[in-house]
C-alpha atoms as a PDB file:
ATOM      1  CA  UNK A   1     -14.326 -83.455 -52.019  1.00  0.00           C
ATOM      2  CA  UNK A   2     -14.119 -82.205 -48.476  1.00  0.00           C
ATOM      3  CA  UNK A   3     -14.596 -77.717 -48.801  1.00  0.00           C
ATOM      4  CA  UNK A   4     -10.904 -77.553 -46.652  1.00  0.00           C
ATOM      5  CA  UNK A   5      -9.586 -79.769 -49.558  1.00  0.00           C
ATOM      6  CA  UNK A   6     -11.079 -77.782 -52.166  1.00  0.00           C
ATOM      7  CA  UNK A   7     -10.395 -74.181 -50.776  1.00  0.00           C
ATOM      8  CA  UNK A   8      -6.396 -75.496 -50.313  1.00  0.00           C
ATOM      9  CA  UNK A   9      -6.596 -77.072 -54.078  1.00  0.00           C
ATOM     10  CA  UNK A  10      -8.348 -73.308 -55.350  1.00  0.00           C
ATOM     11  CA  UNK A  11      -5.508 -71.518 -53.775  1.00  0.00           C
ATOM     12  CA  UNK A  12      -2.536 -73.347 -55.487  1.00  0.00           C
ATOM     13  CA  UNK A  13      -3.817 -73.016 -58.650  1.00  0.00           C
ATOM     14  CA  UNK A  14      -4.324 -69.302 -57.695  1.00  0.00           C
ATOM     15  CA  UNK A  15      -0.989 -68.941 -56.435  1.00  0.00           C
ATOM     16  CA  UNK A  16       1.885 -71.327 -57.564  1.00  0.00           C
ATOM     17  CA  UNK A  17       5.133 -72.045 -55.542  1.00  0.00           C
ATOM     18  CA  UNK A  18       7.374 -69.938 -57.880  1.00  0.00           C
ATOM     19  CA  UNK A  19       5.022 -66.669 -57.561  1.00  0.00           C
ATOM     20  CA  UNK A  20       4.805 -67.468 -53.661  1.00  0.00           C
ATOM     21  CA  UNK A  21       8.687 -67.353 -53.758  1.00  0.00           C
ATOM     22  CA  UNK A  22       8.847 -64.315 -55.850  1.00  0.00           C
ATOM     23  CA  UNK A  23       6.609 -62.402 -53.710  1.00  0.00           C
ATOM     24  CA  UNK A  24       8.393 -63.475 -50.597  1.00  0.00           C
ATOM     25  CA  UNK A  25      11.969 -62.658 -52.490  1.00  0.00           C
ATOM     26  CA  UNK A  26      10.175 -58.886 -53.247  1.00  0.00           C
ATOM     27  CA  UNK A  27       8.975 -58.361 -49.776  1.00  0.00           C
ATOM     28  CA  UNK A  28      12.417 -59.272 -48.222  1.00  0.00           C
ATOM     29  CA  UNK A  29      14.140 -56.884 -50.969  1.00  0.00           C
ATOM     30  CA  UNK A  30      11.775 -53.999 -49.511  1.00  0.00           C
ATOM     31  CA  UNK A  31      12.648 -54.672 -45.852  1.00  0.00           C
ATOM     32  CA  UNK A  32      16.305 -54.973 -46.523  1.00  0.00           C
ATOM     33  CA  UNK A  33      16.305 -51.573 -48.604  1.00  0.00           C
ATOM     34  CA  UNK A  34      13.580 -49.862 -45.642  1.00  0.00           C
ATOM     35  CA  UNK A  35      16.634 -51.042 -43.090  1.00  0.00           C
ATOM     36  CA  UNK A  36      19.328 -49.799 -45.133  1.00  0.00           C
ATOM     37  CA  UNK A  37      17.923 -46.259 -45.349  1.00  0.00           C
ATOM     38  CA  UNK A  38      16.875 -46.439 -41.800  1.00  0.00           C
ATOM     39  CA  UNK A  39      20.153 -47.243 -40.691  1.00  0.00           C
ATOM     40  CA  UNK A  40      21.733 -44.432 -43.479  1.00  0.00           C
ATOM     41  CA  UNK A  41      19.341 -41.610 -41.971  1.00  0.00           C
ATOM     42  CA  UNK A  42      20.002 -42.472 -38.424  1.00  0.00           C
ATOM     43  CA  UNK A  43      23.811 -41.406 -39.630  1.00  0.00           C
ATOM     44  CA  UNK A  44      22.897 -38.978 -41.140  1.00  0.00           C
ATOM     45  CA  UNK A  45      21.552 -37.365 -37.634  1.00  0.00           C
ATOM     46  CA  UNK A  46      24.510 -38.432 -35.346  1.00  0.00           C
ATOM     47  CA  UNK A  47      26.511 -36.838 -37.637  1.00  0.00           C
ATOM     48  CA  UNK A  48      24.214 -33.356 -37.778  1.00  0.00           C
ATOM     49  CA  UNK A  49      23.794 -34.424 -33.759  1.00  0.00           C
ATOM     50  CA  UNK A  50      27.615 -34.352 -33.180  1.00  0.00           C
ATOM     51  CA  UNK A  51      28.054 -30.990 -35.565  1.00  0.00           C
ATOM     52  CA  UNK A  52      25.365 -29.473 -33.440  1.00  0.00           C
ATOM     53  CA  UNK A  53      26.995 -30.259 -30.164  1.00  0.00           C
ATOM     54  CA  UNK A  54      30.578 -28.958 -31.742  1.00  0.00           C
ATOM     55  CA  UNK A  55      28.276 -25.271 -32.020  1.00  0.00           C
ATOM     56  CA  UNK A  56      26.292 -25.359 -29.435  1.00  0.00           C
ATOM     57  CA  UNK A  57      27.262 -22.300 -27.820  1.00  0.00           C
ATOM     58  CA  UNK A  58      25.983 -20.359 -31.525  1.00  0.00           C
ATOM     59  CA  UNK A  59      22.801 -22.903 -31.371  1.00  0.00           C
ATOM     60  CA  UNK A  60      21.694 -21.815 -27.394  1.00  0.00           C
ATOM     61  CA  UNK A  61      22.923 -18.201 -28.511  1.00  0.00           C
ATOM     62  CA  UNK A  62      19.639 -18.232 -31.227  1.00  0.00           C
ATOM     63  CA  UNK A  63      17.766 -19.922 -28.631  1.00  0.00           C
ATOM     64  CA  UNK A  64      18.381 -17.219 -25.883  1.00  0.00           C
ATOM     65  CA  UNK A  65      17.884 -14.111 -28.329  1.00  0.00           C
ATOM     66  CA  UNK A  66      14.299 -13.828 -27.664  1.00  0.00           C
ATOM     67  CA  UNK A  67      15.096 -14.119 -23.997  1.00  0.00           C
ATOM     68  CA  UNK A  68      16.451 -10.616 -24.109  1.00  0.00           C
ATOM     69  CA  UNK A  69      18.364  -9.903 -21.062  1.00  0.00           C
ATOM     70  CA  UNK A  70      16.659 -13.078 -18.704  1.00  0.00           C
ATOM     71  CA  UNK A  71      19.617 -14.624 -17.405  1.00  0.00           C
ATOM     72  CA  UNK A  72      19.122 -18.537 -16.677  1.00  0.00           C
ATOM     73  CA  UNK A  73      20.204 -21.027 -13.999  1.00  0.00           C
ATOM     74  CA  UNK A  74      20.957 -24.584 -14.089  1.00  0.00           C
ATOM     75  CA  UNK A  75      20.305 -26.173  -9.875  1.00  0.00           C
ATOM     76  CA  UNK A  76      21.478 -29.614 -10.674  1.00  0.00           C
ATOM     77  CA  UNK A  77      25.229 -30.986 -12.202  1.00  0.00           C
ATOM     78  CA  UNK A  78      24.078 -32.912 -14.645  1.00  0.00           C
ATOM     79  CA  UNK A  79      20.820 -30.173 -15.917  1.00  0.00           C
ATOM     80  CA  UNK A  80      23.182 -28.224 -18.534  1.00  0.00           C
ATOM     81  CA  UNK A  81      24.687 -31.171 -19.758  1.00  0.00           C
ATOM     82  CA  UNK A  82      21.599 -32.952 -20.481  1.00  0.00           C
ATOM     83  CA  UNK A  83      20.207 -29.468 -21.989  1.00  0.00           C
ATOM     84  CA  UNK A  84      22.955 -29.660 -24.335  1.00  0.00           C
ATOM     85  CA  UNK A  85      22.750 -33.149 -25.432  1.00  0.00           C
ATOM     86  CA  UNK A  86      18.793 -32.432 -25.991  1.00  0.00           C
ATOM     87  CA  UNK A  87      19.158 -29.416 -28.078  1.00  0.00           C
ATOM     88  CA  UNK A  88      22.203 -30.910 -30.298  1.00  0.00           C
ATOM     89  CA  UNK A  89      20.092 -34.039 -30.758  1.00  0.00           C
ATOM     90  CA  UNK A  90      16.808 -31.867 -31.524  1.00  0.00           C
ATOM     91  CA  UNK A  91      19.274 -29.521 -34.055  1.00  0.00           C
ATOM     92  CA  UNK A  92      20.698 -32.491 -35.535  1.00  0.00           C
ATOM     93  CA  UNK A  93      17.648 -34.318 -36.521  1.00  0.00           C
ATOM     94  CA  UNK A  94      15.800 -30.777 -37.706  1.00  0.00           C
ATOM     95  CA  UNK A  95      19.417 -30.138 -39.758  1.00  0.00           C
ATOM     96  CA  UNK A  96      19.160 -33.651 -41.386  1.00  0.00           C
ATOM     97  CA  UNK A  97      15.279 -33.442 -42.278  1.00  0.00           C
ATOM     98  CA  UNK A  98      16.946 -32.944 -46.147  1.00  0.00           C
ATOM     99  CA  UNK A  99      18.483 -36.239 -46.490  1.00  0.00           C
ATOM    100  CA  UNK A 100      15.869 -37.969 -44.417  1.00  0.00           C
ATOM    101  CA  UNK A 101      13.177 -36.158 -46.898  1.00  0.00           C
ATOM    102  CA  UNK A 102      15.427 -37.749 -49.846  1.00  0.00           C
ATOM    103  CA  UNK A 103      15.841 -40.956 -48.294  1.00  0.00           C
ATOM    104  CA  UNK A 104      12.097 -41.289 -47.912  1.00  0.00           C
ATOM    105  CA  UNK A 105      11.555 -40.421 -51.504  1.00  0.00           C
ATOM    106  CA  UNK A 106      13.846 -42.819 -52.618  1.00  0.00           C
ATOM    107  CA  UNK A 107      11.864 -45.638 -51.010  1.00  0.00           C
ATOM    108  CA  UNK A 108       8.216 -44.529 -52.027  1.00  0.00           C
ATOM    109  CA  UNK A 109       9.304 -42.906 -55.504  1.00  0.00           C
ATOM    110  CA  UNK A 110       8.684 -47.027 -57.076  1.00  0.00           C
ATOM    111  CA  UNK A 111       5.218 -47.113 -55.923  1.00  0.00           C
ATOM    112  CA  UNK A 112       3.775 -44.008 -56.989  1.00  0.00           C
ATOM    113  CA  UNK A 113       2.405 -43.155 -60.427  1.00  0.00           C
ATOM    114  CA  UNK A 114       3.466 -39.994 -62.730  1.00  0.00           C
ATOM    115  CA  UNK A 115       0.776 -38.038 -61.512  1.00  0.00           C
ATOM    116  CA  UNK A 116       1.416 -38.985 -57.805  1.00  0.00           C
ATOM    117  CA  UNK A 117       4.708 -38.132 -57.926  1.00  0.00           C
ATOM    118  CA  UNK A 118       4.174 -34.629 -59.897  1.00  0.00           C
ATOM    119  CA  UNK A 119       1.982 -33.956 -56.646  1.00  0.00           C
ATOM    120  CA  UNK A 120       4.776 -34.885 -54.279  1.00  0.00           C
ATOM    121  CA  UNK A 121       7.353 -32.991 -55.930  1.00  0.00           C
ATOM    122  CA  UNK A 122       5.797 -29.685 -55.917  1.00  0.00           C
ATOM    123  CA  UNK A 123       4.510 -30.421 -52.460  1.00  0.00           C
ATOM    124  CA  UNK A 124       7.643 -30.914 -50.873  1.00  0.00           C
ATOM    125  CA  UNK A 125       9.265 -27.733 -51.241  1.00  0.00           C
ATOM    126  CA  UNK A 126       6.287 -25.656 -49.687  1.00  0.00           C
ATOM    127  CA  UNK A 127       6.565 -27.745 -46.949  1.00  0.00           C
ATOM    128  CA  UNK A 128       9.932 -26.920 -46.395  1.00  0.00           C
ATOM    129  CA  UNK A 129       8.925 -23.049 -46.848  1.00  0.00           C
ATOM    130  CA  UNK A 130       5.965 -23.142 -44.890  1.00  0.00           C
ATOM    131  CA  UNK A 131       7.375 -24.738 -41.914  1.00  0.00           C
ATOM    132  CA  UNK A 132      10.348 -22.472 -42.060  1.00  0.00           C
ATOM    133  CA  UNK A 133       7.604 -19.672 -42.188  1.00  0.00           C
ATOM    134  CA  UNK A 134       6.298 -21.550 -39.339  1.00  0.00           C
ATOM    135  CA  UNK A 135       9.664 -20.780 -37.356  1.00  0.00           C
ATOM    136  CA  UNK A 136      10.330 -17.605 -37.670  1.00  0.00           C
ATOM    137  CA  UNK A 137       6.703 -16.483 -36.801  1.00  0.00           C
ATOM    138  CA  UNK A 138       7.339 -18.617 -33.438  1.00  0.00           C
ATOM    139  CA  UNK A 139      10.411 -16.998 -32.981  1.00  0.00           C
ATOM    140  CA  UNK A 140      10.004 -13.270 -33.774  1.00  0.00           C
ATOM    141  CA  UNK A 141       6.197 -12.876 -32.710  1.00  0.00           C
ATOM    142  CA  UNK A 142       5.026 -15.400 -30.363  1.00  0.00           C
ATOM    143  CA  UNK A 143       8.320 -16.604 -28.065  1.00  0.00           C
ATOM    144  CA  UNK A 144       9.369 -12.806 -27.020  1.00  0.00           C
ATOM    145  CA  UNK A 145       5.524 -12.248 -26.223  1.00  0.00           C
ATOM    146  CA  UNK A 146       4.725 -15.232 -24.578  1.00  0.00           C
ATOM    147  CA  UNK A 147       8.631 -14.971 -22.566  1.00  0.00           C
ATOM    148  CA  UNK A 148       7.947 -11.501 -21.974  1.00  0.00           C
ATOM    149  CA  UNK A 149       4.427 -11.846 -20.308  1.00  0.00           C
ATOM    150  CA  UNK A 150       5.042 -15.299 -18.334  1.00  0.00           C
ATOM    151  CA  UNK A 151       7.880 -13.971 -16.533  1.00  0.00           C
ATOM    152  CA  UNK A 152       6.375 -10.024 -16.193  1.00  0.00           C
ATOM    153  CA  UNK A 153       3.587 -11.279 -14.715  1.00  0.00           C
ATOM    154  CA  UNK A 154       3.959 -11.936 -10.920  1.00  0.00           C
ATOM    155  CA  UNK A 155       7.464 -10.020 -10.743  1.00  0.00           C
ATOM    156  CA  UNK A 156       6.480  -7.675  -8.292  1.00  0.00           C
ATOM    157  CA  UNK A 157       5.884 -10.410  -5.866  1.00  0.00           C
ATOM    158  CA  UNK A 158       8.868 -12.352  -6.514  1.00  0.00           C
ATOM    159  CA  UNK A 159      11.838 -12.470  -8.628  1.00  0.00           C
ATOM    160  CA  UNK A 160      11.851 -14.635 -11.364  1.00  0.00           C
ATOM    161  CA  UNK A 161      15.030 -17.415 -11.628  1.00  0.00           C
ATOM    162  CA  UNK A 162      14.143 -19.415 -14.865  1.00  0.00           C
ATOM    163  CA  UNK A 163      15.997 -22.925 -15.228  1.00  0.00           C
ATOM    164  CA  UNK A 164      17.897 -23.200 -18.683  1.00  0.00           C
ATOM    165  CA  UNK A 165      15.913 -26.579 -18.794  1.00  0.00           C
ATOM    166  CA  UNK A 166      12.215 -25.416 -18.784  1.00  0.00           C
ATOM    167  CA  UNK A 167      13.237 -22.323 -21.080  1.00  0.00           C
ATOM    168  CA  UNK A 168      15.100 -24.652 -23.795  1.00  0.00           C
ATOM    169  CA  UNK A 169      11.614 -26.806 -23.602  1.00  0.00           C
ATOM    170  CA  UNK A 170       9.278 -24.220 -23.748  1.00  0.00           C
ATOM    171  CA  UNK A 171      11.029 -22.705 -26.873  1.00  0.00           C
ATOM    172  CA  UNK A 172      11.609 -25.678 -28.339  1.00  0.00           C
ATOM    173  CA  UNK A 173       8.419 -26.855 -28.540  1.00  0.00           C
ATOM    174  CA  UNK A 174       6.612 -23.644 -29.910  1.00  0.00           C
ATOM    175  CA  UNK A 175       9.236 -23.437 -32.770  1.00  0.00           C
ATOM    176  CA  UNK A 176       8.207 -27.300 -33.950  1.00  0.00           C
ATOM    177  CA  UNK A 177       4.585 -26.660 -33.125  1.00  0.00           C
ATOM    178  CA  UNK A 178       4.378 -23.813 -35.264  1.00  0.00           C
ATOM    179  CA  UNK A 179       6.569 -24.942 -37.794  1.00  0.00           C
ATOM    180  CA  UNK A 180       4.090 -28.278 -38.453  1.00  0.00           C
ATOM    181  CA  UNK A 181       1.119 -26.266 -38.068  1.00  0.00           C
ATOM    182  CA  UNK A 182       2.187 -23.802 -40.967  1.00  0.00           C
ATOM    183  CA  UNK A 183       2.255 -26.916 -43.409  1.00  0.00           C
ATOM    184  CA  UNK A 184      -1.639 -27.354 -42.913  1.00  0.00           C
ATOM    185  CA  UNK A 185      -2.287 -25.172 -45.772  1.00  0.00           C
ATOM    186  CA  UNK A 186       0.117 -27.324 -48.202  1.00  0.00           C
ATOM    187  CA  UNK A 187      -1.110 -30.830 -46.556  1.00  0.00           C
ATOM    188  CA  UNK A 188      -4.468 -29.725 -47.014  1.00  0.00           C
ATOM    189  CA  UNK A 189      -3.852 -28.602 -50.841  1.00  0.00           C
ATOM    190  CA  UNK A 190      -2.134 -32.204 -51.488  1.00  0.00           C
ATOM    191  CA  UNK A 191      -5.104 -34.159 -49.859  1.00  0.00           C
ATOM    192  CA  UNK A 192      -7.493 -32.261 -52.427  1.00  0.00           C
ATOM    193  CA  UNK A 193      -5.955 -32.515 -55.172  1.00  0.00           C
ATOM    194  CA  UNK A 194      -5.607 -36.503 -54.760  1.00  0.00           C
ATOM    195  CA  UNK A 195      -9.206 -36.347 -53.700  1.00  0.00           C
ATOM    196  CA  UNK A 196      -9.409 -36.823 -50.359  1.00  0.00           C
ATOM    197  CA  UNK A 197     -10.625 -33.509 -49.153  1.00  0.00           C
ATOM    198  CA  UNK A 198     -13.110 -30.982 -50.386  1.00  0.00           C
ATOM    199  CA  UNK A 199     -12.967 -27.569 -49.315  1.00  0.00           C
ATOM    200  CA  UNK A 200     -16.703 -27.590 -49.103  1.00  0.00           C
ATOM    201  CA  UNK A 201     -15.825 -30.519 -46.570  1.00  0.00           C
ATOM    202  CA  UNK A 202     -13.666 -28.189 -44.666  1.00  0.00           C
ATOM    203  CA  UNK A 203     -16.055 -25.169 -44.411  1.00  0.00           C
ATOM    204  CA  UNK A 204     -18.833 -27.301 -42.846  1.00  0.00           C
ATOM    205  CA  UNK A 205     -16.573 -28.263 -40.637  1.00  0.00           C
ATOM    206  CA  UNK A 206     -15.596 -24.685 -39.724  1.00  0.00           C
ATOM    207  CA  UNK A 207     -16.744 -24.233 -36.280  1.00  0.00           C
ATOM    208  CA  UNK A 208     -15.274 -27.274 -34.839  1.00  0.00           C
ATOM    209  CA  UNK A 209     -12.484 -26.266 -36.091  1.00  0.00           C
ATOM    210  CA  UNK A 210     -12.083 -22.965 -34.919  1.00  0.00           C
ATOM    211  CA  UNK A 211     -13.379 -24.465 -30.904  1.00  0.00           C
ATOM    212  CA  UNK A 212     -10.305 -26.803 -31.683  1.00  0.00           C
ATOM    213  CA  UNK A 213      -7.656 -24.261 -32.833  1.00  0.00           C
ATOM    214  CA  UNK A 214      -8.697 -22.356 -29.189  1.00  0.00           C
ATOM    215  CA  UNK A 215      -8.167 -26.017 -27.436  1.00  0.00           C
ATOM    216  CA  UNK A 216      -4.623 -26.915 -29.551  1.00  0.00           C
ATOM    217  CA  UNK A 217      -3.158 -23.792 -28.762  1.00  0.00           C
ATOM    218  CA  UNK A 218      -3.878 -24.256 -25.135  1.00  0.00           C
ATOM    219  CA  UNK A 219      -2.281 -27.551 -24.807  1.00  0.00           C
ATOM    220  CA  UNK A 220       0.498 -26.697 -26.898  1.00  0.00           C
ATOM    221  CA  UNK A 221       1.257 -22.723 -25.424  1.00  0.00           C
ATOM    222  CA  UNK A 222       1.962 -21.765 -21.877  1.00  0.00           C
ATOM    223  CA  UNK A 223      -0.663 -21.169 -20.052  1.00  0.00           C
ATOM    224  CA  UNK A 224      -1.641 -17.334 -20.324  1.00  0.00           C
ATOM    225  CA  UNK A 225      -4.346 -16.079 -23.034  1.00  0.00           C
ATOM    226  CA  UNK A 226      -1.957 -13.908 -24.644  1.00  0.00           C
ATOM    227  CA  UNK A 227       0.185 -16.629 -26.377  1.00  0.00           C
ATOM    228  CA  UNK A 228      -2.461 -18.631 -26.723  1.00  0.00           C
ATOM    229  CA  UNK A 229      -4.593 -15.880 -28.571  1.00  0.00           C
ATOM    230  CA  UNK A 230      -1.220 -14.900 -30.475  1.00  0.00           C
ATOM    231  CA  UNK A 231      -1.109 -19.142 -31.533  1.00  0.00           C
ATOM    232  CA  UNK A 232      -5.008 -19.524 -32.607  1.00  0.00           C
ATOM    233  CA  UNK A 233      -5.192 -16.637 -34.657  1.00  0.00           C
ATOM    234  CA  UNK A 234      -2.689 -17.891 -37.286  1.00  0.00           C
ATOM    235  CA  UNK A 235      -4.544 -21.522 -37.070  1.00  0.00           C
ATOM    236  CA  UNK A 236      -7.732 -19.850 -37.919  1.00  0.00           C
ATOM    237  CA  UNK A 237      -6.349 -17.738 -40.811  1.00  0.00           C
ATOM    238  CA  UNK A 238      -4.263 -21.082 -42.346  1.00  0.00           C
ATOM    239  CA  UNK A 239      -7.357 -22.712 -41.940  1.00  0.00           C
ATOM    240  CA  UNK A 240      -9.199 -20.579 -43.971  1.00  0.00           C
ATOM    241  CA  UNK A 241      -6.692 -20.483 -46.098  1.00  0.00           C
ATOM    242  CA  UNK A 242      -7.006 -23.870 -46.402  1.00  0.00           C
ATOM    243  CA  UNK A 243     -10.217 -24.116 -47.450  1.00  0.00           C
ATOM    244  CA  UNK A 244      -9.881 -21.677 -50.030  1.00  0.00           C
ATOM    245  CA  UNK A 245      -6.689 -23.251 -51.684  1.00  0.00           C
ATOM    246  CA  UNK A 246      -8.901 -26.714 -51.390  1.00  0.00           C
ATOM    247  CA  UNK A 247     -11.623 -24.917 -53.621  1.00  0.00           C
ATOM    248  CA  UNK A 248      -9.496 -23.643 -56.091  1.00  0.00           C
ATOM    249  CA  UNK A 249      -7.564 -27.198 -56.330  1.00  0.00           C
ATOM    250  CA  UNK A 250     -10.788 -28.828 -56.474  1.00  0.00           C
ATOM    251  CA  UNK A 251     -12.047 -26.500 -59.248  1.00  0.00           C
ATOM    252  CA  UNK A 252      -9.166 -27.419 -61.646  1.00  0.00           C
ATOM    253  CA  UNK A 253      -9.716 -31.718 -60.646  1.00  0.00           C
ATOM    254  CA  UNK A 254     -13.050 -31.765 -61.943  1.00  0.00           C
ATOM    255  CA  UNK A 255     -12.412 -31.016 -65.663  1.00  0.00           C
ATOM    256  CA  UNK A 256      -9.763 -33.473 -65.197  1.00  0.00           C
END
């Protein structure tokens, strides 16, 4: 008997037509119910999006706070409307995160084991604290010192006009940046307890690290070594952090 023949006779007796159809039947089930809580969570942030827009006069007014008394321009006709739109659709998606969190549970919650999902449960809410933790660091401590050096600096030469554009982007993107980067210490917990990490692992790895905080908070801060010092510092210390929380976790596994 030809090999081709014999391969294609060894793989229907592996597989018959009625567990080929079943498996195609489950597959289709998952991509219907991925689409349906796709489409659900996208929604759920027009919804938050439109909400947003309906208050975005209190949203820019949290936005502007750490501004002080820098007043902004806008130099085109369509620049403030587009800065609106942008910061309702950024506020809507950050204000639906809860349902989008539950939606995503929903979908994985089948595949994971007891265990697994013990892990996941307790993780989730210290995400949710840590990145809030994240936010309000970013927006007490390093916003009004990074606002209040970038636009010091120079002012004797020239007066500063800042467009309501580049401040909305610059503020926007520290608060998520140092929102995610707070959850390191929780992600990093998670990944040893499942076994992925050590915090041995991390601590060899500790200079690179720290050369890489430096580099991150460059590309992610304006450019002036005060924000960026006032960024690193916090990755360093959640790093160690970290690797401490990874030993303890890792302690506890092995008896297990």
């Amino acid at each position: 008997m030809p090999l081709n023949r014999l391969n294609h006779t060894v793989m229907n007796e592996d597989v018959t037509p009625t567990e080929d159809s079943e498996r195609r039947a489950g597959l289709f089930e998952h991509v219907t119910e991925l689409r349906t809580r796709v489409f659900r969570g996208v929604i759920a942030i027009a919804i938050t999006t439109v909400l947003a827009f309906i208050f975005h006069e209190r949203v820019f007014a949290l936005l502007l706070y750490p501004a002080g008394d820098m007043n902004l321009i806008f130099v085109e006709m369509t620049e403030m409307i587009g800065t609106v739109l942008l910061v309702s659709l950024v506020t809507g998606i950050v204000l639906a995160i809860p349902y989008l969190t539950y939606e995503f549970i929903m979908f994985v919650s089948p595949a994971l084991t007891k265990r697994e999902k013990r892990y996941f449960y307790f993780t989730l809410p210290w995400m949710v604290v840590m990145f809030a933790a994240g936010v309000f660091f970013s927006y007490f401590m390093l916003i009004p010192a990074a606002v209040t050096f970038l636009v010091g600096f120079g002012g004797d030469i020239a007066s500063p006009q800042i467009k309501v554009s580049n401040y909305v982007s610059v503020v926007a993107r520290m608060l998520l940046v140092s929102g995610f980067v707070f959850e390191m210490p929780v992600v990093i917990t998670f990944l040893a307890r499942i076994g992925i990490v050590t915090g041995d692992w991390l601590a060899r790895r500790r200079r690179v690290i720290i050369i890489g905080t430096f580099i991150l908070a460059a590309i992610l801060t304006p450019p002036d070594a005060v924000t960026q010092l006032i960024m690193a510092l916090p990755l360093i210390v959640l790093y160690e952090l970290s690797i401490f929380l990874a030993r303890v976790v890792g302690k506890k596994r092995q008896p297990a």
